[in-house]
PDB file of N, CA and C in Angstrom:
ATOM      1  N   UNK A   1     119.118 104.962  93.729  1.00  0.00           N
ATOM      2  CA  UNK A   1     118.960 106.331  93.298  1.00  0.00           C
ATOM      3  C   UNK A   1     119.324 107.251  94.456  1.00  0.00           C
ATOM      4  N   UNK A   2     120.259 108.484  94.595  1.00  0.00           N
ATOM      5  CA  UNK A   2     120.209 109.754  95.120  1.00  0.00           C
ATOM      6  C   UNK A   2     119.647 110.442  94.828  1.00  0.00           C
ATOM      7  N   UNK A   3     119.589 111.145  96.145  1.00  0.00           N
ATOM      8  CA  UNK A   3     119.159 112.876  95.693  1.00  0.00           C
ATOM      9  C   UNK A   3     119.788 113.207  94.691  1.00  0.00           C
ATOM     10  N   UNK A   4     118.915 114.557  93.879  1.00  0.00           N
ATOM     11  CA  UNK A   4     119.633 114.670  92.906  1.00  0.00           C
ATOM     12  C   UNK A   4     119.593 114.192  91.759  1.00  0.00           C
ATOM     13  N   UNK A   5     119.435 113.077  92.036  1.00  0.00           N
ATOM     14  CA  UNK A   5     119.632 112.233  90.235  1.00  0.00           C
ATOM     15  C   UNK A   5     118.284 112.107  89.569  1.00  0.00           C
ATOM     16  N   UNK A   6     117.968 111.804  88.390  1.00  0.00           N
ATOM     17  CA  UNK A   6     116.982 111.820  87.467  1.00  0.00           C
ATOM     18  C   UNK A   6     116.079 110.115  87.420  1.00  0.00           C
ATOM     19  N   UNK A   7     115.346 109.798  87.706  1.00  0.00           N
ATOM     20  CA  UNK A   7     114.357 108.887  87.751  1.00  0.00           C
ATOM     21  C   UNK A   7     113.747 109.224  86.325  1.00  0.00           C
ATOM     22  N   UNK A   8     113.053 107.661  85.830  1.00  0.00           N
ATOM     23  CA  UNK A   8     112.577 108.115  84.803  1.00  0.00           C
ATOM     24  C   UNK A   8     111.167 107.577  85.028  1.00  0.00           C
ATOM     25  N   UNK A   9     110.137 108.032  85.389  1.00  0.00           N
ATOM     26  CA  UNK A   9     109.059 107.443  86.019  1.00  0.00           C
ATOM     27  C   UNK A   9     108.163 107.508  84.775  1.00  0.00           C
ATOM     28  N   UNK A  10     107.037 106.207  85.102  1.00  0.00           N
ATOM     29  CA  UNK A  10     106.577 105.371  83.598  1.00  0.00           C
ATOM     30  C   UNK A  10     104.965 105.478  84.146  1.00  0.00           C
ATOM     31  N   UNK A  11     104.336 105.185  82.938  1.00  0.00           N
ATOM     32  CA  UNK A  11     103.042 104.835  82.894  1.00  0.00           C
ATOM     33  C   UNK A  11     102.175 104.300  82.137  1.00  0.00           C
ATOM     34  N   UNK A  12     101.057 103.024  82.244  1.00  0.00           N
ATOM     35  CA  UNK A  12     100.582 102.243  81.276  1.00  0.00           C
ATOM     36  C   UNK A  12      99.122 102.581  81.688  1.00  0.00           C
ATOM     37  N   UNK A  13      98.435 103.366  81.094  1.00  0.00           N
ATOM     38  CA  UNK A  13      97.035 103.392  81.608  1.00  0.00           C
ATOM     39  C   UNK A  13      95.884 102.742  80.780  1.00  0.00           C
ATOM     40  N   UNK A  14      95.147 101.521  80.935  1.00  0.00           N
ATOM     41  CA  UNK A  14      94.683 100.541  80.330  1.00  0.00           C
ATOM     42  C   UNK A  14      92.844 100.926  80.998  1.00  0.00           C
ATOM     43  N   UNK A  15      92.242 100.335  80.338  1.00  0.00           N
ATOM     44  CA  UNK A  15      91.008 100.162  80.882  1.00  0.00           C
ATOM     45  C   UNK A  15      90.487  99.225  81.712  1.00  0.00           C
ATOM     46  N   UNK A  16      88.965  98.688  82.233  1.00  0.00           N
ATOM     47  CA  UNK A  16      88.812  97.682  82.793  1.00  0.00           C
ATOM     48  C   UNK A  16      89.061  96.625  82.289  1.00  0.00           C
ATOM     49  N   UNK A  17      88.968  96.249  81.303  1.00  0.00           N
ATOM     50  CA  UNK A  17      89.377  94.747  80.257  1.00  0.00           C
ATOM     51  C   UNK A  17      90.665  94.739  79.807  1.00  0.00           C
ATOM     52  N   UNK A  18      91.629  95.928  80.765  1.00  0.00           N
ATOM     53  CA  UNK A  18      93.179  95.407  80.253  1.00  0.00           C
ATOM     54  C   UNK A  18      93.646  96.030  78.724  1.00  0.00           C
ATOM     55  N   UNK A  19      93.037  97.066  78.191  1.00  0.00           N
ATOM     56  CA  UNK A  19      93.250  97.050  76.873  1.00  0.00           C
ATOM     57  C   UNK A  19      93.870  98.428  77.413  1.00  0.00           C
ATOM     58  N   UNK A  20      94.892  98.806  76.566  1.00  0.00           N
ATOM     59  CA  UNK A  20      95.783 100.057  76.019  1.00  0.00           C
ATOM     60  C   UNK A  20      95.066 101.082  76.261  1.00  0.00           C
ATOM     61  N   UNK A  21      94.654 102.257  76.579  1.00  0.00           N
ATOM     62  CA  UNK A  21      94.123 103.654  76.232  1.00  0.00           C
ATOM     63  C   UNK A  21      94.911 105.247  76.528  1.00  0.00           C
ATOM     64  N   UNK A  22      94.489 105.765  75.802  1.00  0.00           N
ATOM     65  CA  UNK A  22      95.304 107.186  75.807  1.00  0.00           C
ATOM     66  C   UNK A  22      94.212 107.995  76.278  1.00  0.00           C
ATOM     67  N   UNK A  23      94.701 108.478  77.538  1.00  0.00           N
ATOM     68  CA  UNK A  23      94.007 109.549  77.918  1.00  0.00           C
ATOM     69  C   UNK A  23      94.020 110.576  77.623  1.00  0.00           C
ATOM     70  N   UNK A  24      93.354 111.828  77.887  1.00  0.00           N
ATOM     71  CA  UNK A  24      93.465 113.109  77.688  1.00  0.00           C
ATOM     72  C   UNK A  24      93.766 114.187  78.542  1.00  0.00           C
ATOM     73  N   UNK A  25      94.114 115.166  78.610  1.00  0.00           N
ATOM     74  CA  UNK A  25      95.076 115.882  79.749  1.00  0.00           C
ATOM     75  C   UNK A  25      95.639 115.211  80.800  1.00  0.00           C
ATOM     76  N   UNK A  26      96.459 114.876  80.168  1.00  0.00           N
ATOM     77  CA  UNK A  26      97.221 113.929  80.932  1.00  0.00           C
ATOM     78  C   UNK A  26      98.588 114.938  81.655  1.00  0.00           C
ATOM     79  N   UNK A  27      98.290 114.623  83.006  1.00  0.00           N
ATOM     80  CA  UNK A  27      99.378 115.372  83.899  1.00  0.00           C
ATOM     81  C   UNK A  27     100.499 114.200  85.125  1.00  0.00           C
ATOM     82  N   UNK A  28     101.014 114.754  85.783  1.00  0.00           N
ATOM     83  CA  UNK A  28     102.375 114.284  86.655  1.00  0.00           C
ATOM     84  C   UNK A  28     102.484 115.027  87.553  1.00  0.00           C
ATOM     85  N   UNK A  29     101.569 114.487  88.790  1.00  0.00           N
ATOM     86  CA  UNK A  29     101.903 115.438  89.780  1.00  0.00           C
ATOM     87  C   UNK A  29     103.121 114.080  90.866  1.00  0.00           C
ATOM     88  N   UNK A  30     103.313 115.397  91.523  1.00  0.00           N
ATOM     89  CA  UNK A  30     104.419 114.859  92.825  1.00  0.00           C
ATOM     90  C   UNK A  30     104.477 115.670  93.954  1.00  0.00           C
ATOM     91  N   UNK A  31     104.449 114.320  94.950  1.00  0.00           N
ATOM     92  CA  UNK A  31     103.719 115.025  96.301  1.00  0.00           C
ATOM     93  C   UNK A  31     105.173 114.262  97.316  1.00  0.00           C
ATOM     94  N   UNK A  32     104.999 115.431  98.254  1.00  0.00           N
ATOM     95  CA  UNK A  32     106.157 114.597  99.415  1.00  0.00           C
ATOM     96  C   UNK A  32     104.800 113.434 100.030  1.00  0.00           C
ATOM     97  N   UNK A  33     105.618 112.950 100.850  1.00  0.00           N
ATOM     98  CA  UNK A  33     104.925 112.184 101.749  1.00  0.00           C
ATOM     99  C   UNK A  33     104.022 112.741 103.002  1.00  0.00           C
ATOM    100  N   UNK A  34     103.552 113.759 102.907  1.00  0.00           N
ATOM    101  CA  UNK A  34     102.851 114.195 103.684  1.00  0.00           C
ATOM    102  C   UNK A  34     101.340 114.732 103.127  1.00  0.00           C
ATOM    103  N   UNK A  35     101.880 114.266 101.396  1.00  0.00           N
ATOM    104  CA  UNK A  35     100.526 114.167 100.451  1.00  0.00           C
ATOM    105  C   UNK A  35     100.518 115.974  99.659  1.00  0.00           C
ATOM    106  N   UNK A  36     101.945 116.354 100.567  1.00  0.00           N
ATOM    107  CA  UNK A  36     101.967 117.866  99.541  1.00  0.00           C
ATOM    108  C   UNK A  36     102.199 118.335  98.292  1.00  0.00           C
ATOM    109  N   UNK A  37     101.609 118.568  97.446  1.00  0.00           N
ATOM    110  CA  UNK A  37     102.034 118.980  96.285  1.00  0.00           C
ATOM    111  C   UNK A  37     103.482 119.794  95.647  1.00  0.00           C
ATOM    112  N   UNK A  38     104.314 119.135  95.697  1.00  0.00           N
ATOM    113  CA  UNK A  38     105.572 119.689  95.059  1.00  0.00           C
ATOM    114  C   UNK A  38     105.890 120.562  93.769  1.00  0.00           C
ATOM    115  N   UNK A  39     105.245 119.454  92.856  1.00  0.00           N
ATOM    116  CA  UNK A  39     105.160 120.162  91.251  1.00  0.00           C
ATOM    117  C   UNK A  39     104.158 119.514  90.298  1.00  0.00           C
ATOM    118  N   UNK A  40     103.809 119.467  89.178  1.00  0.00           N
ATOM    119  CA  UNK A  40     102.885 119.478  88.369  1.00  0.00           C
ATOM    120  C   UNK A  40     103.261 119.339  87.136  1.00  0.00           C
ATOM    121  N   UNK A  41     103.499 118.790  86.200  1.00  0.00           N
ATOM    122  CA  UNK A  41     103.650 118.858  84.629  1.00  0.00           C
ATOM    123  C   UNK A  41     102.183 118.336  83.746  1.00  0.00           C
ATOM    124  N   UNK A  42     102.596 119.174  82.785  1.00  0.00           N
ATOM    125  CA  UNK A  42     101.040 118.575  81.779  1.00  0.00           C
ATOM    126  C   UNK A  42     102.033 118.018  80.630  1.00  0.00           C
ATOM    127  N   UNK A  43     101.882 117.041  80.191  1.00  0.00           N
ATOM    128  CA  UNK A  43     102.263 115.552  79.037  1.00  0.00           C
ATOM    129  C   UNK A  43     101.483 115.731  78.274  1.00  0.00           C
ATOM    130  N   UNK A  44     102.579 115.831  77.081  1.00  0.00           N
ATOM    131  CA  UNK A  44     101.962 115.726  75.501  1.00  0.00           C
ATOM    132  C   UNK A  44     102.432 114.565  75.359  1.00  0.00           C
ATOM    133  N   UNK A  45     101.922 114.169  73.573  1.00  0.00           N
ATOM    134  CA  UNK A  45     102.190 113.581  73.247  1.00  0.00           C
ATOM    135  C   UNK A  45     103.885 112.851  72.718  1.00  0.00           C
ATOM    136  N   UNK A  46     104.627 114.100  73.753  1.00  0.00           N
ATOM    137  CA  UNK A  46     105.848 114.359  73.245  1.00  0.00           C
ATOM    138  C   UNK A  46     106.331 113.275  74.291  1.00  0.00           C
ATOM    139  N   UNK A  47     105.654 113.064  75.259  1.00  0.00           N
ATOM    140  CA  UNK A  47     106.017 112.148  76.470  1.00  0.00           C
ATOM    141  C   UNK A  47     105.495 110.894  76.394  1.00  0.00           C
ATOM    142  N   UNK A  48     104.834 110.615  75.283  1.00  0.00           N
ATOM    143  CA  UNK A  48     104.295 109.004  74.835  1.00  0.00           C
ATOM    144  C   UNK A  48     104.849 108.277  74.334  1.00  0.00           C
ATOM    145  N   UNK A  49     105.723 107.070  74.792  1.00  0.00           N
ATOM    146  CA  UNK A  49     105.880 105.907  74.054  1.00  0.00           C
ATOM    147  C   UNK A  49     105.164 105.090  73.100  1.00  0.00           C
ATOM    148  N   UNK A  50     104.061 104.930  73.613  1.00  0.00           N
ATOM    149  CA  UNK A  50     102.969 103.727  72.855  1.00  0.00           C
ATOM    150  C   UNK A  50     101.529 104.671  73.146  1.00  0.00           C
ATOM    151  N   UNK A  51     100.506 103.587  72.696  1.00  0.00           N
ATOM    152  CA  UNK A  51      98.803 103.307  72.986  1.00  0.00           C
ATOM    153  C   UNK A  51      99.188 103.454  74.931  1.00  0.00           C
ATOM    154  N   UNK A  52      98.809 104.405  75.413  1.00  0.00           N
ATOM    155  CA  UNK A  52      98.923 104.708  76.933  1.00  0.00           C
ATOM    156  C   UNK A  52      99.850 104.615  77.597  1.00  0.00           C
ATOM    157  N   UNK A  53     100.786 104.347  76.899  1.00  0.00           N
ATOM    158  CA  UNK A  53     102.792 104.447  77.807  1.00  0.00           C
ATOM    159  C   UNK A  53     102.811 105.992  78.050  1.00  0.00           C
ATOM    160  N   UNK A  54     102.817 106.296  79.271  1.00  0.00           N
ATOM    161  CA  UNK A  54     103.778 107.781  78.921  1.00  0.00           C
ATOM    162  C   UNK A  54     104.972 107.764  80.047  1.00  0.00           C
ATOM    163  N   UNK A  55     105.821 108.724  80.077  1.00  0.00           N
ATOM    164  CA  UNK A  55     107.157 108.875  81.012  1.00  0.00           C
ATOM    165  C   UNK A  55     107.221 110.608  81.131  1.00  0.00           C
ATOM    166  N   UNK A  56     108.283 110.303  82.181  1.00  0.00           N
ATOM    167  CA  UNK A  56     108.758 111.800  82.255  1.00  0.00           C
ATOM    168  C   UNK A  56     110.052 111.469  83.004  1.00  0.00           C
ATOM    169  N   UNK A  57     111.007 112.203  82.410  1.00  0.00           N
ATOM    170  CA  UNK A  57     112.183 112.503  83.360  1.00  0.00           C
ATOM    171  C   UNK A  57     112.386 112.865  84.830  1.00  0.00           C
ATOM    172  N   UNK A  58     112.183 112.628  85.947  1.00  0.00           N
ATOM    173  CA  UNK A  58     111.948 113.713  86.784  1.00  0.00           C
ATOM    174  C   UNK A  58     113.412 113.363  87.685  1.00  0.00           C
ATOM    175  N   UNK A  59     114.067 114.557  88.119  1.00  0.00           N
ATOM    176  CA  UNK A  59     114.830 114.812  88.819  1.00  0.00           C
ATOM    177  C   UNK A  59     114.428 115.648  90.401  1.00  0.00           C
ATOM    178  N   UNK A  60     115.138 114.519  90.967  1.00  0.00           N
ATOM    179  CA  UNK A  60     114.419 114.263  92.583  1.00  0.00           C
ATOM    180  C   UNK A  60     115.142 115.768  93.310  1.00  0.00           C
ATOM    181  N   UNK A  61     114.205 116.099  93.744  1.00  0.00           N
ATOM    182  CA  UNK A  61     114.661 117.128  94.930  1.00  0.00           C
ATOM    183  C   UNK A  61     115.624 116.771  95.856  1.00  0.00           C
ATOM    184  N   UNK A  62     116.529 117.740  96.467  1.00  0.00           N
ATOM    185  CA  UNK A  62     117.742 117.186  97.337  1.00  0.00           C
ATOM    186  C   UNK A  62     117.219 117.202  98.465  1.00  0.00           C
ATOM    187  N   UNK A  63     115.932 117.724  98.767  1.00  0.00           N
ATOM    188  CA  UNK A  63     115.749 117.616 100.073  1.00  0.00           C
ATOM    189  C   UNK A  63     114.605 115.828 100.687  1.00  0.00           C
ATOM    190  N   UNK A  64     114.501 115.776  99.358  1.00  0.00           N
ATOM    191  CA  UNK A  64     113.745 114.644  99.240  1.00  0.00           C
ATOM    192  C   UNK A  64     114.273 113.102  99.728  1.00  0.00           C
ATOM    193  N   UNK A  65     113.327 112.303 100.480  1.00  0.00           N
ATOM    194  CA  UNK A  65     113.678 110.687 100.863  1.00  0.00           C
ATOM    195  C   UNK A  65     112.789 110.044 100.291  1.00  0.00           C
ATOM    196  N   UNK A  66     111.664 110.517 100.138  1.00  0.00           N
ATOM    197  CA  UNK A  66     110.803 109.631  99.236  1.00  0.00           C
ATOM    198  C   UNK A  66     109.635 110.897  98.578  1.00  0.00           C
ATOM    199  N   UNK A  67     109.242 109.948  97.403  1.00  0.00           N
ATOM    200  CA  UNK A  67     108.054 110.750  96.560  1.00  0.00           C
ATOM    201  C   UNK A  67     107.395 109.967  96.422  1.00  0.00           C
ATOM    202  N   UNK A  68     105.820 110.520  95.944  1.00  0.00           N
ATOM    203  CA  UNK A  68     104.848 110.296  95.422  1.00  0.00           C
ATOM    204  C   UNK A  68     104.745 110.620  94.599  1.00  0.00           C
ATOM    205  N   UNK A  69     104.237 110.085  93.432  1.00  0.00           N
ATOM    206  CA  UNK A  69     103.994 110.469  92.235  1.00  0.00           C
ATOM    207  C   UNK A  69     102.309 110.136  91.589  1.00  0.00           C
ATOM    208  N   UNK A  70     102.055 110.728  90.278  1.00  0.00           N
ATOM    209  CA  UNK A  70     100.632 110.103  90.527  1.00  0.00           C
ATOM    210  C   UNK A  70     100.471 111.073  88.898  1.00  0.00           C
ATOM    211  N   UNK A  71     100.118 109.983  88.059  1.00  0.00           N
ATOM    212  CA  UNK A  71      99.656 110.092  86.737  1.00  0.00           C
ATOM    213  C   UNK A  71      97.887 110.248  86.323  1.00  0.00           C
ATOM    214  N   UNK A  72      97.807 111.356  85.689  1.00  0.00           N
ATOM    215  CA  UNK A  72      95.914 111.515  85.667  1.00  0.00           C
ATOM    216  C   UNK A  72      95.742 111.852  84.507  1.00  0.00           C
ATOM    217  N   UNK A  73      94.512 111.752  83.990  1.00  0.00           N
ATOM    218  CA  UNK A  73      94.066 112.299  82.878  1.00  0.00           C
ATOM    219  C   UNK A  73      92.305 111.864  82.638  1.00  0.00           C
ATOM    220  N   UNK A  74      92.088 112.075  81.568  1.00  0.00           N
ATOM    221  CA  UNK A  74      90.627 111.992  81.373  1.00  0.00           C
ATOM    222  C   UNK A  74      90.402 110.618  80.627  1.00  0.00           C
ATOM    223  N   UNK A  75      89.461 109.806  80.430  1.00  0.00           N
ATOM    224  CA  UNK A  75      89.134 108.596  79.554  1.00  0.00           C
ATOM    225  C   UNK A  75      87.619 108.822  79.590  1.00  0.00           C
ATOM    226  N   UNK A  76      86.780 108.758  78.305  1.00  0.00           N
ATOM    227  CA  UNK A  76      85.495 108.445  78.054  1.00  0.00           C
ATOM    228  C   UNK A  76      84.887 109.189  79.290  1.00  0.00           C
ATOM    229  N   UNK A  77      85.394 110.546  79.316  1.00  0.00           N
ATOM    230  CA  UNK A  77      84.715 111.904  80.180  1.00  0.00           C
ATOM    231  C   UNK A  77      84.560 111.468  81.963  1.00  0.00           C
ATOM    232  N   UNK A  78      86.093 110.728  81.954  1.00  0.00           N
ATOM    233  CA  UNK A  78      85.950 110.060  83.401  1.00  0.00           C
ATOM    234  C   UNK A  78      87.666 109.973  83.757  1.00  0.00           C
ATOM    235  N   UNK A  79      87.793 110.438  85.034  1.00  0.00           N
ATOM    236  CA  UNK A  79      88.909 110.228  85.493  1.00  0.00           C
ATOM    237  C   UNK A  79      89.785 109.157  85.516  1.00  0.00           C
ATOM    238  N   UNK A  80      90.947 108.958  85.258  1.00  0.00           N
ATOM    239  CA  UNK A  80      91.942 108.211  85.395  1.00  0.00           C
ATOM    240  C   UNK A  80      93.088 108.344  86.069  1.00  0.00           C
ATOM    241  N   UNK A  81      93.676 107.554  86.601  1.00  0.00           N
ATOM    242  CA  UNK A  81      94.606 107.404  87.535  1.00  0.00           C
ATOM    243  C   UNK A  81      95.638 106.746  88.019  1.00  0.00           C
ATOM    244  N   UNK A  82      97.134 106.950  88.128  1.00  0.00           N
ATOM    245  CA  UNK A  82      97.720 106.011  88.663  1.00  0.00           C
ATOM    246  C   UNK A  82      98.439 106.624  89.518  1.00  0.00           C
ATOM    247  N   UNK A  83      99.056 105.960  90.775  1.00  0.00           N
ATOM    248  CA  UNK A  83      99.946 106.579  91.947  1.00  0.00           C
ATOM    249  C   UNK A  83     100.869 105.722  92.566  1.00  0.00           C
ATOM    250  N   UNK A  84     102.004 106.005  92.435  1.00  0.00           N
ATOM    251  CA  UNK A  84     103.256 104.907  93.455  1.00  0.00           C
ATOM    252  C   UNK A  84     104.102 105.729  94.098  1.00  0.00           C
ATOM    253  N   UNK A  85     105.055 105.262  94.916  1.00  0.00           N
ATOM    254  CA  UNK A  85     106.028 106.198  95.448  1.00  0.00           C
ATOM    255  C   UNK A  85     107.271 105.712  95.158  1.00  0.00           C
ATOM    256  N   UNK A  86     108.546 106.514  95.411  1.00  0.00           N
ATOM    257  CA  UNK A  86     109.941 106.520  95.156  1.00  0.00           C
ATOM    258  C   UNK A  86     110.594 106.393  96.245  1.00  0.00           C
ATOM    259  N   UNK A  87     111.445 105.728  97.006  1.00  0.00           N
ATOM    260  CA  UNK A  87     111.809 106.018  98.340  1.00  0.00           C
ATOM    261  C   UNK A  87     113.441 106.082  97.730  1.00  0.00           C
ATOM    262  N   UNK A  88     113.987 106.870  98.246  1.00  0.00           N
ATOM    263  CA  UNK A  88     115.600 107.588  97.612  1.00  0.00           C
ATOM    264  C   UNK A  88     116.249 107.029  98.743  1.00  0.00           C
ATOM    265  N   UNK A  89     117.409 105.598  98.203  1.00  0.00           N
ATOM    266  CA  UNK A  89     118.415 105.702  99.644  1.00  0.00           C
ATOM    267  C   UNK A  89     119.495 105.505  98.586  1.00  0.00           C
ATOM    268  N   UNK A  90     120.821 105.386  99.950  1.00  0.00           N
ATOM    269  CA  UNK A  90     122.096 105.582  99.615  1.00  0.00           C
ATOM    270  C   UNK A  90     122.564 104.088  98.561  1.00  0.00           C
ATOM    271  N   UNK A  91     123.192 104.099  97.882  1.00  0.00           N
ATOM    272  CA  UNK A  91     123.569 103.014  97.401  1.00  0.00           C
ATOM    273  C   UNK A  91     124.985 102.394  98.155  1.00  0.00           C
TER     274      UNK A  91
END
């Protein structure tokens, strides 16, 4: 992947026993590597594949070498969470 180009970053958010769940306000934040907040999207259901799949398009900043990313939302009035990073080199 380059700068520039569109990543399509994924998410499966399951419970403790491994089972499927759909959270609620479910957002997409992205942070440089210094843990800064870049941008923010809130995910509908328009961004759901399945029972807790969701995605988003995101197109990488040019100034960017690597991201963080990090999927949240609510489950049974309790936070949820997932976070990985992107590291952008030359092909």
């Amino acid at each position: 992947m380059l700068q520039g180009d569109t990543v399509r970053l994924k998410v499966h958010f399951k419970d403790f026993n491994g089972q499927s769940v759909n959270p609620t306000n479910v957002k997409l934040t992205i942070y440089d590597t210094n843990k800064t907040q870049i941008e923010q999207f809130i995910l509908d259901d328009t961004y759901k594949l399945d029972v807790g799949v969701f995605f988003y398009d995101y197109t990488t900043a040019i100034e960017l070498s690597e991201f963080i990313f990090e999927f949240s939302g609510s489950y049974n009035n309790k936070s949820i969470l997932v976070r990985d990073s992107v590291k952008i080199q030359f092909n």
